[in-house]
PDB file of N, CA and C in Angstrom:
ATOM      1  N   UNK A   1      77.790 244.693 143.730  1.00  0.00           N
ATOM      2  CA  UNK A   1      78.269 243.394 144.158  1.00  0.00           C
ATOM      3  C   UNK A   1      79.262 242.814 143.147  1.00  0.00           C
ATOM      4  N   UNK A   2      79.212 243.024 141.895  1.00  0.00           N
ATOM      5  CA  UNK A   2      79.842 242.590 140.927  1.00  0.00           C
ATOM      6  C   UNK A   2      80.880 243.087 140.844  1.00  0.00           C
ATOM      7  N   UNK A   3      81.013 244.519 140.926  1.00  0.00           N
ATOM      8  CA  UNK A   3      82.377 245.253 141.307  1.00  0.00           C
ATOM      9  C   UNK A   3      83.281 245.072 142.394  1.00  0.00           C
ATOM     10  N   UNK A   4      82.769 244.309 143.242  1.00  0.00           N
ATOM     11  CA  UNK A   4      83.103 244.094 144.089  1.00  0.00           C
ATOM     12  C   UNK A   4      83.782 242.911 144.282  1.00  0.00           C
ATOM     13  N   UNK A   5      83.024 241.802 143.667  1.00  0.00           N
ATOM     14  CA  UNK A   5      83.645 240.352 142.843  1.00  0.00           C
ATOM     15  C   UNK A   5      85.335 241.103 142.114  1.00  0.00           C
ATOM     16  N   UNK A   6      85.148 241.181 141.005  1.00  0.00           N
ATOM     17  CA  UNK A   6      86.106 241.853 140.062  1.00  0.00           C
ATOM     18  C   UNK A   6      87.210 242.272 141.150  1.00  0.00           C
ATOM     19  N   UNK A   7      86.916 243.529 141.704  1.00  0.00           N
ATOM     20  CA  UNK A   7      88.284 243.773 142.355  1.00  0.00           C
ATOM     21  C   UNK A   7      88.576 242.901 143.259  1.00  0.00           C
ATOM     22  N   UNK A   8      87.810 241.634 143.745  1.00  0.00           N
ATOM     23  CA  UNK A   8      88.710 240.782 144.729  1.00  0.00           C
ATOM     24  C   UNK A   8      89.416 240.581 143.998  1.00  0.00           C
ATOM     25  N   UNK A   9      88.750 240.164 142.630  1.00  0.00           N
ATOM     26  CA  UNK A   9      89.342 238.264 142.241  1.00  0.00           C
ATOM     27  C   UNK A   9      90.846 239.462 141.406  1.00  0.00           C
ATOM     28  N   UNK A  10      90.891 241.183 141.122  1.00  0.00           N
ATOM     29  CA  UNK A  10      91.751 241.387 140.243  1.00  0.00           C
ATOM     30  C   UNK A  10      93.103 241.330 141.352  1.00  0.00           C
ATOM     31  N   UNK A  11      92.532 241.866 142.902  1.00  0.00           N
ATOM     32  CA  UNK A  11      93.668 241.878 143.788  1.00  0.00           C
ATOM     33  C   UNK A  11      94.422 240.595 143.870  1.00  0.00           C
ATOM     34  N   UNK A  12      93.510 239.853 144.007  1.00  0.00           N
ATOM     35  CA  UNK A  12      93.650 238.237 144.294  1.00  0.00           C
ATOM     36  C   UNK A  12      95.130 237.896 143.371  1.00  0.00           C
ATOM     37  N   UNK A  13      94.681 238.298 141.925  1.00  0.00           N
ATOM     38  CA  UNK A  13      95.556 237.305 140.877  1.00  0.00           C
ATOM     39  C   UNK A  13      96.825 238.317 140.945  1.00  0.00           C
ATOM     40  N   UNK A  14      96.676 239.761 141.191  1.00  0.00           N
ATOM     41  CA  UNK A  14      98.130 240.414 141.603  1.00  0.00           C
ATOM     42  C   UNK A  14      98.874 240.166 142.658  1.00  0.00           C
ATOM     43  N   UNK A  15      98.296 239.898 143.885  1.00  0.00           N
ATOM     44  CA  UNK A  15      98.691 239.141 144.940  1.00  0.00           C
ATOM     45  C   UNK A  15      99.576 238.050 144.713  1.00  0.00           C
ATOM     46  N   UNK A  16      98.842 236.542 143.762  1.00  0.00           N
ATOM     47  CA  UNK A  16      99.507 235.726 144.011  1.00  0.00           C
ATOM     48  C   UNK A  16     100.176 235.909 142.596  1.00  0.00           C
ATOM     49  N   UNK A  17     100.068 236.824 142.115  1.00  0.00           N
ATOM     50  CA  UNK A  17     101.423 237.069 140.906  1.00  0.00           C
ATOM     51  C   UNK A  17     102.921 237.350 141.641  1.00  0.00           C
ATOM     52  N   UNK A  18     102.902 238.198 142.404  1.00  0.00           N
ATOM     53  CA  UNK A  18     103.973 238.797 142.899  1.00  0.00           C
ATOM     54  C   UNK A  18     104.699 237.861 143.856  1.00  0.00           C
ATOM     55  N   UNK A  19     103.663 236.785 144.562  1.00  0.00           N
ATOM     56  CA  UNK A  19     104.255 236.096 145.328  1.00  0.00           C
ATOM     57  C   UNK A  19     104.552 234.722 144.453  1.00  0.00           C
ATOM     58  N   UNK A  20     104.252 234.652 143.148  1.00  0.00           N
ATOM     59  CA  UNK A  20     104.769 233.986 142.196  1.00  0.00           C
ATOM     60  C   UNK A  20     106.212 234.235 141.484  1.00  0.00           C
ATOM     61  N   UNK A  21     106.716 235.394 141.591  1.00  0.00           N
ATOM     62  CA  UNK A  21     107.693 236.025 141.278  1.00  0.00           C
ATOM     63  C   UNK A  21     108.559 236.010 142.492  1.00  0.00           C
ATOM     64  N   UNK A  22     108.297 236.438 143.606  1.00  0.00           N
ATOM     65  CA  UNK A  22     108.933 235.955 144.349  1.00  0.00           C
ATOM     66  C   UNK A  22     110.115 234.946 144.846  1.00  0.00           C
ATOM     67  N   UNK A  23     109.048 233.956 144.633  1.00  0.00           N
ATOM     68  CA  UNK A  23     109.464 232.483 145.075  1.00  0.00           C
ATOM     69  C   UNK A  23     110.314 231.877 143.773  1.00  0.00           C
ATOM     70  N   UNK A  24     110.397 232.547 142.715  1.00  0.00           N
ATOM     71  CA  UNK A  24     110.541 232.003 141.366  1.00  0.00           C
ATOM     72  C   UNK A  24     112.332 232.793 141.052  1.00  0.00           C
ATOM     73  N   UNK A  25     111.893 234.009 141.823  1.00  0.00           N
ATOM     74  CA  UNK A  25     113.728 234.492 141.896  1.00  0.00           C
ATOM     75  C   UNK A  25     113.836 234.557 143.321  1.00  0.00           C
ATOM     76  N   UNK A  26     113.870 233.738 143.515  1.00  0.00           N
ATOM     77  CA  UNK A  26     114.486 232.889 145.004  1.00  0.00           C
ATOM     78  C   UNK A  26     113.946 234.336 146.772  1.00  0.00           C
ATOM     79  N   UNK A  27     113.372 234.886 146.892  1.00  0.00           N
ATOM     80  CA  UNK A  27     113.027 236.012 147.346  1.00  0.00           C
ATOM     81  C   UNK A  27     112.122 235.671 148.520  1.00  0.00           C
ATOM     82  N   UNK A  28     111.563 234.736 148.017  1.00  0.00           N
ATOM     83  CA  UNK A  28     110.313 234.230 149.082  1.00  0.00           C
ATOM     84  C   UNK A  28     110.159 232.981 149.179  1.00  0.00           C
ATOM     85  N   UNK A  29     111.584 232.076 150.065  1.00  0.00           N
ATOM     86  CA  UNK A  29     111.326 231.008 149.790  1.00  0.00           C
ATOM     87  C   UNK A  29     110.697 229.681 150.649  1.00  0.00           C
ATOM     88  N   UNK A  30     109.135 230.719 150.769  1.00  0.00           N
ATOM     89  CA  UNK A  30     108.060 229.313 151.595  1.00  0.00           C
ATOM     90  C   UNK A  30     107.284 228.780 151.199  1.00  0.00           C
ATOM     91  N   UNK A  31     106.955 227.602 151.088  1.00  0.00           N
ATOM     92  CA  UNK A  31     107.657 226.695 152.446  1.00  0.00           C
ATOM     93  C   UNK A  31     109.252 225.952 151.127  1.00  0.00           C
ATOM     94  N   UNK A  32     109.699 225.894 152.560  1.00  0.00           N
ATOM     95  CA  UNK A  32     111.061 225.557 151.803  1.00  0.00           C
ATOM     96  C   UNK A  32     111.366 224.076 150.623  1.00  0.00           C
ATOM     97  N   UNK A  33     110.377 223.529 150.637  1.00  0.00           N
ATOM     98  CA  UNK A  33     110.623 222.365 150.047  1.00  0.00           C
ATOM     99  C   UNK A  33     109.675 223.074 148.719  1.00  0.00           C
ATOM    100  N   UNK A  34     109.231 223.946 148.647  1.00  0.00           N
ATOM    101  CA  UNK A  34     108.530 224.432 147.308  1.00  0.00           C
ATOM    102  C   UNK A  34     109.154 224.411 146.118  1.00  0.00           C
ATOM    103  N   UNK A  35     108.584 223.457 144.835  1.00  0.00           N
ATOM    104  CA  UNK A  35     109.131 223.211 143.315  1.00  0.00           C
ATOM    105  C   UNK A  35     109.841 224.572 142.501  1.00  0.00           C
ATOM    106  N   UNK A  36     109.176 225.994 143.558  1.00  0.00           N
ATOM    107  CA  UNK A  36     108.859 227.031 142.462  1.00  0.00           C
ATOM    108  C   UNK A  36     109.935 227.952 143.284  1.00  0.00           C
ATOM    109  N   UNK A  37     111.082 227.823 144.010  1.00  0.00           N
ATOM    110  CA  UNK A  37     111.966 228.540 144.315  1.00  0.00           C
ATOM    111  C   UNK A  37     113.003 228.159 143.768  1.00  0.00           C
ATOM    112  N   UNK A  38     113.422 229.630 142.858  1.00  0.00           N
ATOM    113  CA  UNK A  38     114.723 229.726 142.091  1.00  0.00           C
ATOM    114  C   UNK A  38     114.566 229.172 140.479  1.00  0.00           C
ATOM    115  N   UNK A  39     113.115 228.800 139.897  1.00  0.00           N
ATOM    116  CA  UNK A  39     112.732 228.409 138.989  1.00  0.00           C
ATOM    117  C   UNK A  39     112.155 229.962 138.197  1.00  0.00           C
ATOM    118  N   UNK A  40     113.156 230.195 137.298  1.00  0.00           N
ATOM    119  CA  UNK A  40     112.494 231.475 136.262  1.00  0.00           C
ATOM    120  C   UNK A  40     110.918 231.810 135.835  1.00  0.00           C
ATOM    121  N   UNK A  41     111.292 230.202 134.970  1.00  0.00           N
ATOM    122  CA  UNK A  41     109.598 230.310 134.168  1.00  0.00           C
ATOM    123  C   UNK A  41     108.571 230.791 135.440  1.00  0.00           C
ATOM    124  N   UNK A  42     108.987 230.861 136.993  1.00  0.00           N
ATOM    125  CA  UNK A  42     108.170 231.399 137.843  1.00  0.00           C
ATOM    126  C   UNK A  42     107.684 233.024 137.628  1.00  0.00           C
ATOM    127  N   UNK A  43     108.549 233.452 137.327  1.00  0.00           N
ATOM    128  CA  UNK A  43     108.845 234.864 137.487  1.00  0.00           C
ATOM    129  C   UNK A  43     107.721 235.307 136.390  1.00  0.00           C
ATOM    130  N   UNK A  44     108.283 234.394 135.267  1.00  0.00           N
ATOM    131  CA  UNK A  44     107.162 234.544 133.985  1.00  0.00           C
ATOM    132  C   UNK A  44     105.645 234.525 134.233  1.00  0.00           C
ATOM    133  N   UNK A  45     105.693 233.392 134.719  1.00  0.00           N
ATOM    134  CA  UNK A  45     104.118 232.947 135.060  1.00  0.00           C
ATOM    135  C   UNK A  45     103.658 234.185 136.072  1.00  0.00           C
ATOM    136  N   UNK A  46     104.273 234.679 136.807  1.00  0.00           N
ATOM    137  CA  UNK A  46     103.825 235.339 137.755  1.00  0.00           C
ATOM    138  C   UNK A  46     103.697 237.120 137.206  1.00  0.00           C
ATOM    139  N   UNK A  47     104.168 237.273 136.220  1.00  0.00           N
ATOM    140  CA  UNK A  47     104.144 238.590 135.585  1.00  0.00           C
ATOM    141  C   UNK A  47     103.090 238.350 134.776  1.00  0.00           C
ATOM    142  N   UNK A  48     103.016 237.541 134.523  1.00  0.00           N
ATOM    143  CA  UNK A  48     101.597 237.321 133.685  1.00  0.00           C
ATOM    144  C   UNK A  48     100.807 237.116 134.331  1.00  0.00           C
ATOM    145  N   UNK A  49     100.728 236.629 135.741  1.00  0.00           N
ATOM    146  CA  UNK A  49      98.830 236.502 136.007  1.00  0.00           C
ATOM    147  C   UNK A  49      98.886 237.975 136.869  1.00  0.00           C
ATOM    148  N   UNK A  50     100.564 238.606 137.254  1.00  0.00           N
ATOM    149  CA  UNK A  50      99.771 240.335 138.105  1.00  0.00           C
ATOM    150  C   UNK A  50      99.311 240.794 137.273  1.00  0.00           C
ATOM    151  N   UNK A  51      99.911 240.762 135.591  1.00  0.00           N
ATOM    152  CA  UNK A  51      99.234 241.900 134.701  1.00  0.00           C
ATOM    153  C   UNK A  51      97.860 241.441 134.213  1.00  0.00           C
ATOM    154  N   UNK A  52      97.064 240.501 134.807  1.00  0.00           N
ATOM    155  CA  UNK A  52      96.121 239.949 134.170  1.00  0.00           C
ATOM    156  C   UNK A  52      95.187 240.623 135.409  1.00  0.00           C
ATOM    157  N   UNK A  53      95.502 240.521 136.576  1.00  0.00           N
ATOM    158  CA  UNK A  53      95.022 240.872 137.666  1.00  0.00           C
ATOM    159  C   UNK A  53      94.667 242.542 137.602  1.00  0.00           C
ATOM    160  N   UNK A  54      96.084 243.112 137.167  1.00  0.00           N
ATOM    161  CA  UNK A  54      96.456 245.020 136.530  1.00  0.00           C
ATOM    162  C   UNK A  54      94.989 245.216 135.633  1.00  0.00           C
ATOM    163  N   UNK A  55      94.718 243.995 134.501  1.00  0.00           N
ATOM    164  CA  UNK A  55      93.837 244.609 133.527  1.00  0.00           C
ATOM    165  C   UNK A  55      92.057 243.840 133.966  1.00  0.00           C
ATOM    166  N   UNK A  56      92.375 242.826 135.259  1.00  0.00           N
ATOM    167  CA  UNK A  56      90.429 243.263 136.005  1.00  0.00           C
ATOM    168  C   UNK A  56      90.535 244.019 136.270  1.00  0.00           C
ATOM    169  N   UNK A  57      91.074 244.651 137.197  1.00  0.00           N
ATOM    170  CA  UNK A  57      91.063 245.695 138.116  1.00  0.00           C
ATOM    171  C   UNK A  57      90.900 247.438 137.394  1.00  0.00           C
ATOM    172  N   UNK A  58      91.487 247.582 136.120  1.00  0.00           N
ATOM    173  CA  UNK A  58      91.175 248.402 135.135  1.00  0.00           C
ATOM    174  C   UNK A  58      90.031 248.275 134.847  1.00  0.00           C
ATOM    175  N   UNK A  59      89.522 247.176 134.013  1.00  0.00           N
ATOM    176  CA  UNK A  59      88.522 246.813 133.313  1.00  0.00           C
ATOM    177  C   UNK A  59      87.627 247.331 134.481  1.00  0.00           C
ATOM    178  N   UNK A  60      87.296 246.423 135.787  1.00  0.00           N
ATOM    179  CA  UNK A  60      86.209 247.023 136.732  1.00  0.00           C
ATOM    180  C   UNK A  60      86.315 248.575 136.985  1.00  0.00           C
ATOM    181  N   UNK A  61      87.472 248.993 137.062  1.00  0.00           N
ATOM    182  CA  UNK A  61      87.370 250.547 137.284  1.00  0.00           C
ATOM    183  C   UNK A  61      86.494 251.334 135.918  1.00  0.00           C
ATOM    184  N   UNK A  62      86.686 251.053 135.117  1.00  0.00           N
ATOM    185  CA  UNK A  62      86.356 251.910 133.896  1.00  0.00           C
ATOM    186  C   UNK A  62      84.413 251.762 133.867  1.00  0.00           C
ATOM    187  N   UNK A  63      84.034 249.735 134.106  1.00  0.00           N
ATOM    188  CA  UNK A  63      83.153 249.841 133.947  1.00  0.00           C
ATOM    189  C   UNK A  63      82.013 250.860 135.159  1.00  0.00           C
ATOM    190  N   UNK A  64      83.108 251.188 136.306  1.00  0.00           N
ATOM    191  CA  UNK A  64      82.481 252.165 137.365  1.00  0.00           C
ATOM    192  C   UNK A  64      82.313 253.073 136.624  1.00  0.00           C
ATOM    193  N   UNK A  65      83.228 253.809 136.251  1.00  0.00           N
ATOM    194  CA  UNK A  65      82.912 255.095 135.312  1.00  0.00           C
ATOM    195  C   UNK A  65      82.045 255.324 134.601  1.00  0.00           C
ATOM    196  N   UNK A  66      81.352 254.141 133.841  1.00  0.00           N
ATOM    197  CA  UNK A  66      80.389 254.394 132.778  1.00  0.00           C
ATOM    198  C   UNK A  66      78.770 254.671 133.562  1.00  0.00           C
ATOM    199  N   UNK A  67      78.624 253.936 134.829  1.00  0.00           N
ATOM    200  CA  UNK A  67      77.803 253.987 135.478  1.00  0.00           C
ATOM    201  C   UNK A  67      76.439 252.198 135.264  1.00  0.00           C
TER     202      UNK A  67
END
């Protein structure tokens, strides 16, 4: 169940990383009145929470491995 937690929440934060990046280099721009289209520091923020998302999703894999 816990592994199972983990890889939502790691998909979850890569998910809305990318669609943080997105919207941040102008790519995805909904809904149109959104603060965060064409704004860089988006792109930033959003590379940082996929790779945060990259290292649950590791982390839960490995702790599968150990058993």
């Amino acid at each position: 169940m816990l592994r199972t937690v983990g890889y939502a929440v790691g998909l979850l934060l890569i998910l809305l990383g990318l669609i943080w990046i997105a919207q941040g280099s102008g790519y995805f721009p909904y809904p149109a009145s959104s603060f965060m289209i064409n704004q860089s520091i988006w792109i930033l923020w959003g590379g940082v929470m996929a790779a945060a998302g990259i290292a649950v999703t590791v982390i839960i894999s490995r702790l599968r491995r150990r058993g």
